[in-house]
N, C-alpha and C. Protein backbone atom coordinates (compact mmCIF):
# COMPACT_ATOMS: atom_id res chain seq x y z
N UNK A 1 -54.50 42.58 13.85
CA UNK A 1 -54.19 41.27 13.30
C UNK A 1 -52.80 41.31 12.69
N UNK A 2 -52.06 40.58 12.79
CA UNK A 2 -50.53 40.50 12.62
C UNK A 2 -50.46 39.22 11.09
N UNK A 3 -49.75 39.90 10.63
CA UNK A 3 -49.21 38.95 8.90
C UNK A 3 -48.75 38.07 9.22
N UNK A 4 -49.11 36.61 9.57
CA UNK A 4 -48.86 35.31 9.57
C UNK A 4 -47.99 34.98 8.37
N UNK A 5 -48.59 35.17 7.31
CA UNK A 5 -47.62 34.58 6.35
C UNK A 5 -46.41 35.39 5.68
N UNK A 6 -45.20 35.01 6.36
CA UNK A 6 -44.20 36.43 5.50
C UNK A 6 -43.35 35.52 5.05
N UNK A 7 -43.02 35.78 3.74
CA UNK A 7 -42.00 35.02 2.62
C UNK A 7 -40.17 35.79 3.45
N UNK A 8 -39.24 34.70 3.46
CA UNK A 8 -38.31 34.88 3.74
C UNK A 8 -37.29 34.77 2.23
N UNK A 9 -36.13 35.05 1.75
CA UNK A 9 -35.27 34.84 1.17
C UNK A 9 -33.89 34.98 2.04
N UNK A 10 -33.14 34.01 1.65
CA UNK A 10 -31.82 33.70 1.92
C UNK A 10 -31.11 34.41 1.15
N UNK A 11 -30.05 35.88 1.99
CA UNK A 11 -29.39 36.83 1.31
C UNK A 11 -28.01 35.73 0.90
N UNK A 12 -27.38 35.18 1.50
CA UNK A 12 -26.36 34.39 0.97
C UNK A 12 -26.41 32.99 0.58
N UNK A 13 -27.42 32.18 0.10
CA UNK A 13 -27.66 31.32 -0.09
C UNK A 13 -27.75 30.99 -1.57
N UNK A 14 -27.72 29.40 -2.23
CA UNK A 14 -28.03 29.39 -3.27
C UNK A 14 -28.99 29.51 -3.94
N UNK A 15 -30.21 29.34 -2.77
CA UNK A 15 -31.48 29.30 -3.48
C UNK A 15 -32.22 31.03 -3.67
N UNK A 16 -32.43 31.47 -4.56
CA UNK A 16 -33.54 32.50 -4.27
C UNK A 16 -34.86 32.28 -4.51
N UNK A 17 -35.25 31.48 -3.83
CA UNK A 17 -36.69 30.98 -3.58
C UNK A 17 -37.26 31.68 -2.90
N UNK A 18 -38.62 32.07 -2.68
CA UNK A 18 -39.56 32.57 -1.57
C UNK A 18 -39.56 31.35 -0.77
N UNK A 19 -39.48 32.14 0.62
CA UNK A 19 -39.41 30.70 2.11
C UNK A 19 -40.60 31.30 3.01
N UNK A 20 -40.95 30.71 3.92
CA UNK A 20 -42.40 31.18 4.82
C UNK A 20 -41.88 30.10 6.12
N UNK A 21 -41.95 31.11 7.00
CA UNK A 21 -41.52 30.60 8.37
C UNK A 21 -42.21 29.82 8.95
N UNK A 22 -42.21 28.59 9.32
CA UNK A 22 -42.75 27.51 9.88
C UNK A 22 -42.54 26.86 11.04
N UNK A 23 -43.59 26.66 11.94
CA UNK A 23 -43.19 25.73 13.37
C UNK A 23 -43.24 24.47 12.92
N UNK A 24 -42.42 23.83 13.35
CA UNK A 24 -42.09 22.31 13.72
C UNK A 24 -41.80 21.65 14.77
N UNK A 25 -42.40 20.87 15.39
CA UNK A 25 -41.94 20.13 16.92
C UNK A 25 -41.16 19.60 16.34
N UNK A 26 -40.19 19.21 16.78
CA UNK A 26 -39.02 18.08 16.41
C UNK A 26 -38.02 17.88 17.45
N UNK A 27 -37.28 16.68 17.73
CA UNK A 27 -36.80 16.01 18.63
C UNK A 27 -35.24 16.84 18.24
N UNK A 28 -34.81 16.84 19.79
CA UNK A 28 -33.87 17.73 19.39
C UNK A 28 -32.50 17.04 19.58
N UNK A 29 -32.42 16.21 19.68
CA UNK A 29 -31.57 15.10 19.51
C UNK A 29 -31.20 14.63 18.05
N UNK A 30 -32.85 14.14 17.55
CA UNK A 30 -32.24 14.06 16.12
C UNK A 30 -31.98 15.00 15.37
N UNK A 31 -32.50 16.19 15.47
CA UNK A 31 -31.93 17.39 14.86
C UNK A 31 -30.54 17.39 14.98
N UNK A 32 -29.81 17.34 15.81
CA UNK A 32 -28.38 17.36 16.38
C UNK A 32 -27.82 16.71 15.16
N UNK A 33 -28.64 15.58 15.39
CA UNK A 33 -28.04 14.02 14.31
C UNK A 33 -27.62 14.81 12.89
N UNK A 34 -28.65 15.28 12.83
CA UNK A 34 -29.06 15.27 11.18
C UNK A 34 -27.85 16.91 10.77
N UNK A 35 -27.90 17.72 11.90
CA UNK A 35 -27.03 18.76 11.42
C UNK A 35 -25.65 18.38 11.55
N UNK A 36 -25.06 17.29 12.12
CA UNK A 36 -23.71 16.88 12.21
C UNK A 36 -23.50 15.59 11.00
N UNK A 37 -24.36 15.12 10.87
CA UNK A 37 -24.53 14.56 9.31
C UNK A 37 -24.27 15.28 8.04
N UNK A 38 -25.33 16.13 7.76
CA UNK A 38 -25.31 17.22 6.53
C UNK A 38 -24.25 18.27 7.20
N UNK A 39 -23.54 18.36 8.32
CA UNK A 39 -22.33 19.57 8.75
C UNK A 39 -23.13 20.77 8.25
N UNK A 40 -24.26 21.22 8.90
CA UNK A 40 -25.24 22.12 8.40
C UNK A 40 -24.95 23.22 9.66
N UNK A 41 -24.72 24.67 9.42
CA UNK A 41 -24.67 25.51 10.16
C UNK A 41 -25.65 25.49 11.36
N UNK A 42 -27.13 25.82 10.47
CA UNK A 42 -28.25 25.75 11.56
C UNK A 42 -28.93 24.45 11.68
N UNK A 43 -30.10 24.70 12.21
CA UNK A 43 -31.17 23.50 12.10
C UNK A 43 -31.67 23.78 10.71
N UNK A 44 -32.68 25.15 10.60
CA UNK A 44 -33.09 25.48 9.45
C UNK A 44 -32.03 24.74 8.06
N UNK A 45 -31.08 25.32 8.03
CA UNK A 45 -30.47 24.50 6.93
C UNK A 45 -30.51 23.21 6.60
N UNK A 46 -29.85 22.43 7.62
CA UNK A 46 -29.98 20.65 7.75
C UNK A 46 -31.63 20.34 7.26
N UNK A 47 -32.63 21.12 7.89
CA UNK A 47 -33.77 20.53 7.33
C UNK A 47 -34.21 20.53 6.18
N UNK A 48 -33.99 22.07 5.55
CA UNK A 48 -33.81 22.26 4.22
C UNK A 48 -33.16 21.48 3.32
N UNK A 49 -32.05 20.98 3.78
CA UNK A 49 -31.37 19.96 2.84
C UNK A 49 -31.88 18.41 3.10
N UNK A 50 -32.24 18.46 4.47
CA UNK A 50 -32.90 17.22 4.12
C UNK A 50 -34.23 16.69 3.63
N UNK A 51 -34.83 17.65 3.18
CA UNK A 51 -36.00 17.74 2.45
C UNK A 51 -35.46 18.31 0.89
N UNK A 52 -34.80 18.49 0.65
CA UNK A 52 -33.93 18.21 -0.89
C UNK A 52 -33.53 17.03 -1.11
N UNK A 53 -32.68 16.76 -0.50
CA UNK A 53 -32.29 14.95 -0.46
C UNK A 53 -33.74 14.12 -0.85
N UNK A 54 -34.81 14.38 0.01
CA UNK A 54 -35.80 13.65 -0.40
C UNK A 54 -36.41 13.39 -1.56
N UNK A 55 -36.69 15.19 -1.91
CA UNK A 55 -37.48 15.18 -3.01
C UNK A 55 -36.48 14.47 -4.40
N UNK A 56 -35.11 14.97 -4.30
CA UNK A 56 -34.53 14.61 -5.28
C UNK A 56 -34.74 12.73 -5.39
N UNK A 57 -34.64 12.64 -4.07
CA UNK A 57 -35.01 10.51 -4.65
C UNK A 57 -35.80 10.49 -4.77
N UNK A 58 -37.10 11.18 -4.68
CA UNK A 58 -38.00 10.83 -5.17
C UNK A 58 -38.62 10.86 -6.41
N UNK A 59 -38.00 11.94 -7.21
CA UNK A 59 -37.68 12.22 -8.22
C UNK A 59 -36.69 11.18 -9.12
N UNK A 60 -35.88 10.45 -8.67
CA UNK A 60 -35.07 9.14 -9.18
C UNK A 60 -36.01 8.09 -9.21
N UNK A 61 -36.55 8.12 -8.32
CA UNK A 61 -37.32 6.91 -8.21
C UNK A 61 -38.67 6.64 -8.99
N UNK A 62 -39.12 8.25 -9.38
CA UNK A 62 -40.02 8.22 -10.08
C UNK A 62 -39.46 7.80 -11.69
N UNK A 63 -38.53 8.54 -11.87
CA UNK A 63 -37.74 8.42 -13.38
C UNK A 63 -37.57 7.11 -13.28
N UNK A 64 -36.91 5.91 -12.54
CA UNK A 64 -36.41 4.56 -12.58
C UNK A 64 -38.17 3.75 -13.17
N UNK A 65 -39.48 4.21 -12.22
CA UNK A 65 -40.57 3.64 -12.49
C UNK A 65 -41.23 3.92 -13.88
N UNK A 66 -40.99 5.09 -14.16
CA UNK A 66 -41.01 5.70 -15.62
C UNK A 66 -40.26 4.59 -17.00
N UNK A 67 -39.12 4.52 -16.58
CA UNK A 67 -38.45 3.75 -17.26
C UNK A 67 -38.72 2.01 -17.18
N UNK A 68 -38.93 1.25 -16.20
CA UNK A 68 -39.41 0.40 -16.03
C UNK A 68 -40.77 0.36 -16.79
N UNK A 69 -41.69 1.15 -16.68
CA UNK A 69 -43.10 1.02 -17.65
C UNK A 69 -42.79 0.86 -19.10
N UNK A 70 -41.62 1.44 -19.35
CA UNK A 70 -41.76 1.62 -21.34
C UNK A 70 -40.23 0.19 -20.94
N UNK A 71 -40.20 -0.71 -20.11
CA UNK A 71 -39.25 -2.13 -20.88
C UNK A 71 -38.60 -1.89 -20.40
N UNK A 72 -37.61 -0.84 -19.78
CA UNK A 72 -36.70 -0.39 -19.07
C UNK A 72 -35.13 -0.44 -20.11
N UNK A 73 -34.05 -0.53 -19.88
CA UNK A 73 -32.88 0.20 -20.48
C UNK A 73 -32.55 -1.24 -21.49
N UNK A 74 -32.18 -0.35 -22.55
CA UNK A 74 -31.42 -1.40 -23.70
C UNK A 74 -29.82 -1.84 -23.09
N UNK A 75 -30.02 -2.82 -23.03
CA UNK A 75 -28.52 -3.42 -22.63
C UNK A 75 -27.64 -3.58 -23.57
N UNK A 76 -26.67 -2.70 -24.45
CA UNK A 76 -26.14 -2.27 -25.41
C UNK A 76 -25.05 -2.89 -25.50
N UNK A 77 -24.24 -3.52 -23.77
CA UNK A 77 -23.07 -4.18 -24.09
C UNK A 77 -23.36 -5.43 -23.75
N UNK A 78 -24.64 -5.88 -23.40
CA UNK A 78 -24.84 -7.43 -23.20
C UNK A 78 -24.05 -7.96 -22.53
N UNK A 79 -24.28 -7.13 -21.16
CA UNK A 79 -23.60 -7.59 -19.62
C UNK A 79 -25.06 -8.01 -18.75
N UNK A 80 -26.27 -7.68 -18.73
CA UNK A 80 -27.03 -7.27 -18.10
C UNK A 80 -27.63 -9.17 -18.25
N UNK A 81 -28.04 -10.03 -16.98
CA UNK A 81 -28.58 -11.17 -17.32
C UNK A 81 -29.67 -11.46 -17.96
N UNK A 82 -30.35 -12.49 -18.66
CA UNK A 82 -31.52 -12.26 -19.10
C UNK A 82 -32.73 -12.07 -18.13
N UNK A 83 -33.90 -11.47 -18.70
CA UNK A 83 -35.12 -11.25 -17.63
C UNK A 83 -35.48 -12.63 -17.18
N UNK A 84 -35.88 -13.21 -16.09
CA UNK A 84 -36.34 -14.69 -15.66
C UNK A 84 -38.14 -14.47 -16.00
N UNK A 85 -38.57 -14.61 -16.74
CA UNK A 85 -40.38 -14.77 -16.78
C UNK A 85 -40.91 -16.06 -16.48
């Protein structure tokens, strides 16, 4: 039986995260797209970053909904229009 799961690290990279090698079908066209977009060496990389990109908006977006629940931002220089209710 052969070790399916083996943790990778990136010797020159920023992250030192544990990584685990993964199949993905993916269109190889948009791959193209997406690594001449992000100017990403490999595929692996471009995907990596584009699954950073994500999480990070999603992470904005959560903070923006966060903030929206407690009234959302004090308008301090009274530029901001009034709320329409």
């Amino acid at each position: 039986m052969y070790n399916i799961e083996r943790n990778y690290t990136l010797e020159e990279g920023v992250s030192k995260t544990a990584m685990t090698r993964t199949n993905l079908l993916l269109e190889t066209g948009k791959v193209r797209q997406l690594r001449k977009a992000l100017r990403s060496r490999s595929n692996s990389e471009a995907v990596r970053r584009a699954i950073d990109e994500r999480l990070a908006v999603e992470t904005g977006l959560e903070a923006l909904r966060s903030l929206r629940k407690l009234g959302g931002p004090d308008d301090v220089f009274g530029r901001a229009r009034a709320k329409k209710r």
